[in-house]
Protein backbone atom coordinates (compact mmCIF):
# COMPACT_ATOMS: atom_id res chain seq x y z
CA UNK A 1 0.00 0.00 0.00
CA UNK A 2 2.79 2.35 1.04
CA UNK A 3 4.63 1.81 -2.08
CA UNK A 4 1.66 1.99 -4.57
CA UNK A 5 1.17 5.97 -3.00
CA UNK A 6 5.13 6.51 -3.59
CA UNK A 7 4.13 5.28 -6.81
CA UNK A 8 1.84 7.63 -7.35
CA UNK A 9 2.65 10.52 -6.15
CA UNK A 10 5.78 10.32 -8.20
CA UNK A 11 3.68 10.02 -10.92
CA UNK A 12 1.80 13.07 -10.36
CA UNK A 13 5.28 14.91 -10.22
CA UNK A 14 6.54 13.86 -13.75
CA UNK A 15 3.41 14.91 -15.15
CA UNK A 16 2.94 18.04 -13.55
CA UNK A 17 6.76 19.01 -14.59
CA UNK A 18 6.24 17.80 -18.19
CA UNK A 19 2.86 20.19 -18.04
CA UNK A 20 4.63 23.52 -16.99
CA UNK A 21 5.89 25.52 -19.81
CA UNK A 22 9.64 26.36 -19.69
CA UNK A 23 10.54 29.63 -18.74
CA UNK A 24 13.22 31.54 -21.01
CA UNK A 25 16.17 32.06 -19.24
CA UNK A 26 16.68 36.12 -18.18
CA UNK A 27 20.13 37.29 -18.75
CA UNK A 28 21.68 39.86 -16.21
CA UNK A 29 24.85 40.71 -17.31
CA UNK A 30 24.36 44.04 -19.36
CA UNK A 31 26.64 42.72 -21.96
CA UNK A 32 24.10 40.28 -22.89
CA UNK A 33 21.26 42.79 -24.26
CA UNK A 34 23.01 45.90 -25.48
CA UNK A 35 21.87 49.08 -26.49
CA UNK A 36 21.88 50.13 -30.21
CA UNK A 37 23.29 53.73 -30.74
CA UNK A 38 21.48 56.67 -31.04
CA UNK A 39 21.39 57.88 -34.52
CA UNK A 40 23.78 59.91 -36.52
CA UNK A 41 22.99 63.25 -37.78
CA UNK A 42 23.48 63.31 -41.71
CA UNK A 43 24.19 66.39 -42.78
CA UNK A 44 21.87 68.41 -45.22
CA UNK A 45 23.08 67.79 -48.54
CA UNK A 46 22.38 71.37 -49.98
CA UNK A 47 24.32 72.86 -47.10
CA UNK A 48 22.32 73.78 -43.79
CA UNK A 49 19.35 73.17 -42.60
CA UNK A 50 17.02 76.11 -42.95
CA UNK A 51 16.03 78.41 -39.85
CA UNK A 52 12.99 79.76 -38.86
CA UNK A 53 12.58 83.22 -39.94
CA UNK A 54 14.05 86.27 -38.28
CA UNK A 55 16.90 83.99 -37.34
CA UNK A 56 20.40 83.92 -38.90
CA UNK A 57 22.00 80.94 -41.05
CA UNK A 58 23.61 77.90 -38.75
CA UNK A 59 27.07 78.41 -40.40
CA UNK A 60 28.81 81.42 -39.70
CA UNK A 61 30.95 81.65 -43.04
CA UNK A 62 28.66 80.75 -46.58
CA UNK A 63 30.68 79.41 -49.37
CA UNK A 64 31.26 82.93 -51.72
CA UNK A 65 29.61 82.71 -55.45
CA UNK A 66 32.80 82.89 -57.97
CA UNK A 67 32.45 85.32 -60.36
CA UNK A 68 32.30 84.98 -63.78
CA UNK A 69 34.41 84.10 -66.18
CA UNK A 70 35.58 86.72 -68.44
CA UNK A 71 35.78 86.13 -72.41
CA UNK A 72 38.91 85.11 -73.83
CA UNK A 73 40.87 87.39 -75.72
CA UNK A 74 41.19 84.52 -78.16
CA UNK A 75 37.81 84.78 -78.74
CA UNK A 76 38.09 88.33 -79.62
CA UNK A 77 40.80 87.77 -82.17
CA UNK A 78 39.20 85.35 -84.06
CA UNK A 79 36.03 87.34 -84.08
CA UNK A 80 34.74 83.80 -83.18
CA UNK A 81 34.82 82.29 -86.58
CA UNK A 82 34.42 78.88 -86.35
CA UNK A 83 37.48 77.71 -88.64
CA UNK A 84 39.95 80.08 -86.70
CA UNK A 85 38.29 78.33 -83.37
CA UNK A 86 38.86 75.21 -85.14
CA UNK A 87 43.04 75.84 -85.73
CA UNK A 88 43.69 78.00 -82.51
CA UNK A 89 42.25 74.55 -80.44
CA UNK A 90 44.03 71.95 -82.89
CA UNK A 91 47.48 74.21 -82.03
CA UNK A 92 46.60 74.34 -78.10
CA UNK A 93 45.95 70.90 -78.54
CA UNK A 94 49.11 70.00 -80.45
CA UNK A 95 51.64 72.34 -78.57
CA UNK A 96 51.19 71.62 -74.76
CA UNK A 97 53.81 74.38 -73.67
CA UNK A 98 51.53 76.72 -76.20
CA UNK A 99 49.12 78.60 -74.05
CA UNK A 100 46.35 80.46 -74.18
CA UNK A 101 47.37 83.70 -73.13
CA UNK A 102 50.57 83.52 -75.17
CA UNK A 103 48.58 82.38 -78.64
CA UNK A 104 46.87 85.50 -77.66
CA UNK A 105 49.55 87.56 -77.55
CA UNK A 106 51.07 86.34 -81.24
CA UNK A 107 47.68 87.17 -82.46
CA UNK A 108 47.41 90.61 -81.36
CA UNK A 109 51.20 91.96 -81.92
CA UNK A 110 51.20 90.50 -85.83
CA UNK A 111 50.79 92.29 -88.41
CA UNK A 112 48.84 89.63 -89.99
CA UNK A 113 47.37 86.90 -88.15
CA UNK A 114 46.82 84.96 -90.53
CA UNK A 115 49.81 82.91 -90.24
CA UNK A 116 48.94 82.21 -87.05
CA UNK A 117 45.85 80.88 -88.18
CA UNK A 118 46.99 77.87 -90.15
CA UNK A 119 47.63 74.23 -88.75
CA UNK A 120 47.90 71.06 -91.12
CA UNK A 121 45.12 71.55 -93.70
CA UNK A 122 43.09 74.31 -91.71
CA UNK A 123 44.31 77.17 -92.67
CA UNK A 124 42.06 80.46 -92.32
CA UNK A 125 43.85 82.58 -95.37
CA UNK A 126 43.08 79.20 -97.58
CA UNK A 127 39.28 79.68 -96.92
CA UNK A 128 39.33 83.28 -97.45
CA UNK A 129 41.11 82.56 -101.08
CA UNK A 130 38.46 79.78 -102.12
CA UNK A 131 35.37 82.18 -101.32
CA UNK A 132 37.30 85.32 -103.17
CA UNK A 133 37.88 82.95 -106.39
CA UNK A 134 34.65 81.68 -106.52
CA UNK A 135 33.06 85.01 -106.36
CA UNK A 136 35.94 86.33 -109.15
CA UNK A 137 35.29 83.45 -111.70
CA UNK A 138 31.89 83.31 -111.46
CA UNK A 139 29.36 84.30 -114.04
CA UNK A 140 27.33 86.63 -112.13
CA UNK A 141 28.04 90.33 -112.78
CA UNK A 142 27.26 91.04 -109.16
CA UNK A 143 29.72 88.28 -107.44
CA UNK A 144 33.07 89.72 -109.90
CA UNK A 145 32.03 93.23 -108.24
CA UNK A 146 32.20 91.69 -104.70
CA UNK A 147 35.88 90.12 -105.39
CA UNK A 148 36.91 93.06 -106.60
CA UNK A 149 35.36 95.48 -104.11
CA UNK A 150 37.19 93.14 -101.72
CA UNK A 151 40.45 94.39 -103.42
CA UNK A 152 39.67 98.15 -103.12
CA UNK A 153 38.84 97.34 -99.16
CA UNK A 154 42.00 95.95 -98.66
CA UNK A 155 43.59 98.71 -100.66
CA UNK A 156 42.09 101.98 -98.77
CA UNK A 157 41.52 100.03 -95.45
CA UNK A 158 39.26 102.06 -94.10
CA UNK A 159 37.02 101.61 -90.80
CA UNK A 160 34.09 101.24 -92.44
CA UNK A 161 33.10 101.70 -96.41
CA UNK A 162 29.67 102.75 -98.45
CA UNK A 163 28.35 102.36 -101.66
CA UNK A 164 29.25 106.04 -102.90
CA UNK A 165 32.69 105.66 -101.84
CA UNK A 166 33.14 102.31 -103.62
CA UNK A 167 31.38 103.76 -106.30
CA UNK A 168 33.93 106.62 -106.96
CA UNK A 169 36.72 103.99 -106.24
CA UNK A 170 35.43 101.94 -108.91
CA UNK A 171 34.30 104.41 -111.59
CA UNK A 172 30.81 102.75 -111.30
CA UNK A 173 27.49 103.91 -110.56
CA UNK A 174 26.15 103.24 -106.63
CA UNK A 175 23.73 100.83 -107.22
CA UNK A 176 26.10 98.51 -108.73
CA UNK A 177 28.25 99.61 -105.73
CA UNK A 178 26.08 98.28 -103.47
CA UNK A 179 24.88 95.26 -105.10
CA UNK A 180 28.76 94.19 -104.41
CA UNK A 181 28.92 95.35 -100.73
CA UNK A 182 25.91 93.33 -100.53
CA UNK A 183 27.08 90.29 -102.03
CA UNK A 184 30.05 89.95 -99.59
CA UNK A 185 27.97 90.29 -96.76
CA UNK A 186 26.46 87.42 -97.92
CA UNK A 187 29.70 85.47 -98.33
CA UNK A 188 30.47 86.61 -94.77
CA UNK A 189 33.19 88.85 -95.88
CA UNK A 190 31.64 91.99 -95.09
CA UNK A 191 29.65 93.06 -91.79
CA UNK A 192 26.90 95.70 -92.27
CA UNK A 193 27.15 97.49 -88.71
CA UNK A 194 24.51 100.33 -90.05
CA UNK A 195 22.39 100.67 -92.74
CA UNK A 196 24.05 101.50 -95.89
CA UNK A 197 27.67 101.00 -93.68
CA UNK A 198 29.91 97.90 -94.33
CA UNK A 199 33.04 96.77 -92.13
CA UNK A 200 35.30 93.85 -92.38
CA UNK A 201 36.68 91.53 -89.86
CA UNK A 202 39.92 91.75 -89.30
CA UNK A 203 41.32 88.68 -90.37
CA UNK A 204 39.26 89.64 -93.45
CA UNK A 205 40.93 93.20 -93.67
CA UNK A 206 44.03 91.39 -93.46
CA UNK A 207 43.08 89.09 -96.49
CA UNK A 208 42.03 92.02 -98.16
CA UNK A 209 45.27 93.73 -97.69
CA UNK A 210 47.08 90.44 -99.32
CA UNK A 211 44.78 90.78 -101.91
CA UNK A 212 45.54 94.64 -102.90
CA UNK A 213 49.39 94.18 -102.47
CA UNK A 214 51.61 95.64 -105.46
CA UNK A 215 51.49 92.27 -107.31
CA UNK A 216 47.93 92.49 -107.92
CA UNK A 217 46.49 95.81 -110.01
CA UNK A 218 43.47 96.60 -109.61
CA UNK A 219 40.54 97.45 -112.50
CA UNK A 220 37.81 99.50 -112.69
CA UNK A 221 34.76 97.33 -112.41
CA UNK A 222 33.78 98.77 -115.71
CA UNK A 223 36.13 96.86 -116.95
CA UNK A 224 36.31 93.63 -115.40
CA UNK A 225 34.56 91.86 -118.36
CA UNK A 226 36.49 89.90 -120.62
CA UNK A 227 36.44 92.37 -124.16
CA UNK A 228 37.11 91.32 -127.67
CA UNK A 229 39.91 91.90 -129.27
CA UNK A 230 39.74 94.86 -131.76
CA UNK A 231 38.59 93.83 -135.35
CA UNK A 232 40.84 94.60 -138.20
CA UNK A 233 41.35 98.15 -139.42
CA UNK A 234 39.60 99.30 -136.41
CA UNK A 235 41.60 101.91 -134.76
CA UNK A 236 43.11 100.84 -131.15
């Protein structure tokens, strides 16, 4: 009898311990459940944070604005014509102890600078002589007047020019004149700054120049068209 109760009251105690969930263990050491750290202020990515108003900026020294950049005098000298562009960057380019400022300087203490203006097969006097030709051997009464109008530029090198002056020059009338003047405008020889007033570049002034030196005579634009030759017995 005695050992039938041991029997079941030991019984009872299994099953009651197999019955009681398991409790989950508390740690005390304060290494075992840290802290995470507070969170790190990111700085405002357009420079500091705004502040209410009637209150001053959080930094006590703003970044000055850098002026702006002044135009080249490169750009100046060229009169930004895209071909000279073209050869004063392919000689920067080509010439690293050639700088800007020094380029700058051979280009405003020549005489000419078109020599300065050539590099490989860009060459700025080239271009000028292909758009003079054409307008010299074409057909058109008004383009022979503009290449030779060119020549009388180059010749007087005056500021700026008009169609009664060329007129006189030429021993034509003004209209033809300025049908001429016009025509290089056109060409992008000539600038008309005014009405009725035309001014060249000055790398075209130069050209012109080149074109009215002593090996080159210039004629009346009366007489620019070919003429035949006298008949027989017809007096000279």
């Amino acid at each position: 009898m005695r050992h039938c109760c041991a029997r079941r009251r030991g019984g009872t105690a299994s099953t009651a311990a197999r019955a009681a969930p398991a409790r989950p263990a508390t740690a005390t050491h304060p290494a075992a459940n840290p802290k995470p750290p507070p969170p790190r202020a990111k700085p405002h990515p357009r420079g500091p944070s705004p502040t209410p108003e009637g209150q001053g900026p959080t930094t006590e020294h703003p970044t000055p604005t850098s002026p702006p950049t002044p135009t080249h005098p490169l750009i100046t000298l060229t009169g930004g014509l895209p071909l000279a562009l073209r050869v004063v960057a392919a000689r920067l380019a080509a010439r690293s102890a050639l700088t800007p400022d020094t380029l700058a300087g051979q280009l405003a203490a020549a005489e000419s600078r078109l020599h300065h203006l050539e590099y490989d097969d860009l060459s700025v006097r080239r271009s000028l002589a292909v758009a003079h030709d054409a307008l010299a051997a074409s057909e058109r009464e008004a383009d022979r007047d503009a290449a030779l109008a060119l020549r009388h530029i180059g010749a007087l090198d005056l500021p700026a020019y008009g169609a009664p002056l060329l007129a006189r020059l030429t021993g034509t009338d003004e209209r033809r004149a300025e049908a001429a003047l016009d025509r290089l405008v056109d060409v992008a020889l000539l600038e008309e700054t005014a009405y009725g007033r035309y001014a060249p570049h000055d790398l075209v002034r130069d050209f012109a120049r080149e074109l009215a030196g002593p090996a080159r005579a210039l004629t009346p634009m009366a007489t620019t068209r070919s003429s035949r030759p006298p008949c027989a017995g017809t007096p000279p």
